[in-house]
C-alpha atoms as a PDB file:
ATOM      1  CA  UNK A   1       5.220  -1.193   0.838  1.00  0.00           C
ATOM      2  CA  UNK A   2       6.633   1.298   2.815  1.00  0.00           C
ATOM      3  CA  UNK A   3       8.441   4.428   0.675  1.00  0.00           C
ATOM      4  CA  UNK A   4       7.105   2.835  -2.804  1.00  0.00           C
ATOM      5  CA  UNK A   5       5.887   5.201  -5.061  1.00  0.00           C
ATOM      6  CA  UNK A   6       2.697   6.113  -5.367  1.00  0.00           C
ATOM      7  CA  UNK A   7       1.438   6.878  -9.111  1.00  0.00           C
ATOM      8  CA  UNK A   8      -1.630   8.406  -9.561  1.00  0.00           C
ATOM      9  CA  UNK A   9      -3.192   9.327 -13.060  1.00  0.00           C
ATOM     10  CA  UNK A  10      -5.790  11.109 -13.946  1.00  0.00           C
ATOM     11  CA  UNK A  11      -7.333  10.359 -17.396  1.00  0.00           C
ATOM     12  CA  UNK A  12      -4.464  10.518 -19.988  1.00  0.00           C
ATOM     13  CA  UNK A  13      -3.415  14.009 -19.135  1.00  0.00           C
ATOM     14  CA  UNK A  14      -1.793  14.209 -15.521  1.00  0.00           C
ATOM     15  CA  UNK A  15      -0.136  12.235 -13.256  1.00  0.00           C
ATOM     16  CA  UNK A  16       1.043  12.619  -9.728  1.00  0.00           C
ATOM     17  CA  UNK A  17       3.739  10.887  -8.005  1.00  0.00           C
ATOM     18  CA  UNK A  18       5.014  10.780  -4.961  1.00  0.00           C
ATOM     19  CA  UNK A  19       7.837   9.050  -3.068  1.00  0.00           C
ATOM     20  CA  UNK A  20      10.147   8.972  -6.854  1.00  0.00           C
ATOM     21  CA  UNK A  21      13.874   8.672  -6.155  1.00  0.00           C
ATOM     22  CA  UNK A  22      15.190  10.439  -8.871  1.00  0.00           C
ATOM     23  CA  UNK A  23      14.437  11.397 -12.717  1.00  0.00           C
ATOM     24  CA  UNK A  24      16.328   9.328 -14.896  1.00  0.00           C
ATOM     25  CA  UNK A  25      15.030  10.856 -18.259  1.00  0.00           C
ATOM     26  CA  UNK A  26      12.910  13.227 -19.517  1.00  0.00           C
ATOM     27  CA  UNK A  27      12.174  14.383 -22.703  1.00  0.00           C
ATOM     28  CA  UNK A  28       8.801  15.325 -24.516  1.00  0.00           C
ATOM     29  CA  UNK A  29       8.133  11.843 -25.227  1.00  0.00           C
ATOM     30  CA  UNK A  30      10.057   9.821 -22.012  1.00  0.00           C
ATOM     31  CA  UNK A  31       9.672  10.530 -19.025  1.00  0.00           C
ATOM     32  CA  UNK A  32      11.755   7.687 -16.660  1.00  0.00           C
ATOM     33  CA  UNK A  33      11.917   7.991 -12.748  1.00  0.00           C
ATOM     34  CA  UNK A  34      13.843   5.793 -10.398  1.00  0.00           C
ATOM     35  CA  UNK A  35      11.366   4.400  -7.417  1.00  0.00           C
ATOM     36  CA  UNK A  36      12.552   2.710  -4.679  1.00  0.00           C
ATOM     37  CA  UNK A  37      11.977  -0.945  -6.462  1.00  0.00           C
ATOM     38  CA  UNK A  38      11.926   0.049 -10.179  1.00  0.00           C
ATOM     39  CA  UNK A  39      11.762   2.495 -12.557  1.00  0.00           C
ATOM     40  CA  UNK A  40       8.423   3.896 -13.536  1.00  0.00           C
ATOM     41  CA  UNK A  41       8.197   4.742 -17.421  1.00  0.00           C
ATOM     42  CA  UNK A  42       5.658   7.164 -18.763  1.00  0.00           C
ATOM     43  CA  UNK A  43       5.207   7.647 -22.842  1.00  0.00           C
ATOM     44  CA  UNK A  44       2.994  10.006 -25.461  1.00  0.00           C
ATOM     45  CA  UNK A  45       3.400  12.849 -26.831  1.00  0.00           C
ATOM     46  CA  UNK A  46       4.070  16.414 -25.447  1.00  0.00           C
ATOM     47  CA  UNK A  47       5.155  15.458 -21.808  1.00  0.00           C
ATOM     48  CA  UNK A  48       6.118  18.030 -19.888  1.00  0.00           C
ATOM     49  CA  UNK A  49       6.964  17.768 -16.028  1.00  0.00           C
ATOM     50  CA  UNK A  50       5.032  20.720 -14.230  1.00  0.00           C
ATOM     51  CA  UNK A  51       6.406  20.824 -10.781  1.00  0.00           C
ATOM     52  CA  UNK A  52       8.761  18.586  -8.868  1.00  0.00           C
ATOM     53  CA  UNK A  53       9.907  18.422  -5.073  1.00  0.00           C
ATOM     54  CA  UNK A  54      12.308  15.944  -3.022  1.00  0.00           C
ATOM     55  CA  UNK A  55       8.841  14.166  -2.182  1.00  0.00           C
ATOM     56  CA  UNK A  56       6.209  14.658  -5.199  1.00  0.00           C
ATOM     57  CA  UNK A  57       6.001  16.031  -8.870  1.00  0.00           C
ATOM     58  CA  UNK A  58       3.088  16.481 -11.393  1.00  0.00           C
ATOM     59  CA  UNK A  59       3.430  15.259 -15.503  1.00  0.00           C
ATOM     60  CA  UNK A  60       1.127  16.679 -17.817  1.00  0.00           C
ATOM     61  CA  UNK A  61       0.329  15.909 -21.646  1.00  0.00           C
ATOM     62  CA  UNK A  62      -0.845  13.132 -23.424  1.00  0.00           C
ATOM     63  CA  UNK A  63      -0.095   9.582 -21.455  1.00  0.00           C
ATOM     64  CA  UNK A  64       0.068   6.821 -23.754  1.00  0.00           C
ATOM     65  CA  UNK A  65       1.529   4.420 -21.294  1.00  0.00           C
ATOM     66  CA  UNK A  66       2.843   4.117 -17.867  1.00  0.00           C
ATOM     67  CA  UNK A  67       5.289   0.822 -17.504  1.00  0.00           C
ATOM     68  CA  UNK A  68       6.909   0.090 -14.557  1.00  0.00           C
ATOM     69  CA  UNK A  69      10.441  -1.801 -15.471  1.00  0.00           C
END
């Protein structure tokens, strides 16, 4: 789908995504982005977000879950 996000994880300690709309929530536990379809949910422990840009941004810690609501 054109200008979906595009999640990309890498074991249980990074993730990359691109095309996010906005962040919706973020704390050390929550992170919540708006996409263009639905919100994409990522949960653990110690979550920090390491870089962000209009297009792209990088989560590290420990990813217990990634739901999509």
């Amino acid at each position: 789908m054109l200008g979906a996000a595009i999640v990309t994880v890498t074991g249980n300690r990074e993730a990359f995504i691109q095309n996010y709309k906005g962040i919706l929530e973020y704390n050390t536990q929550t992170i919540v982005l708006q996409g263009k379809n639905c919100k994409i949910c990522f949960e653990g422990k110690r979550l920090s977000i390491d870089y962000y840009t209009n297009e792209d941004m990088k989560i590290s810690g420990n990813i217990d879950a990634v739901r999509y609501l």
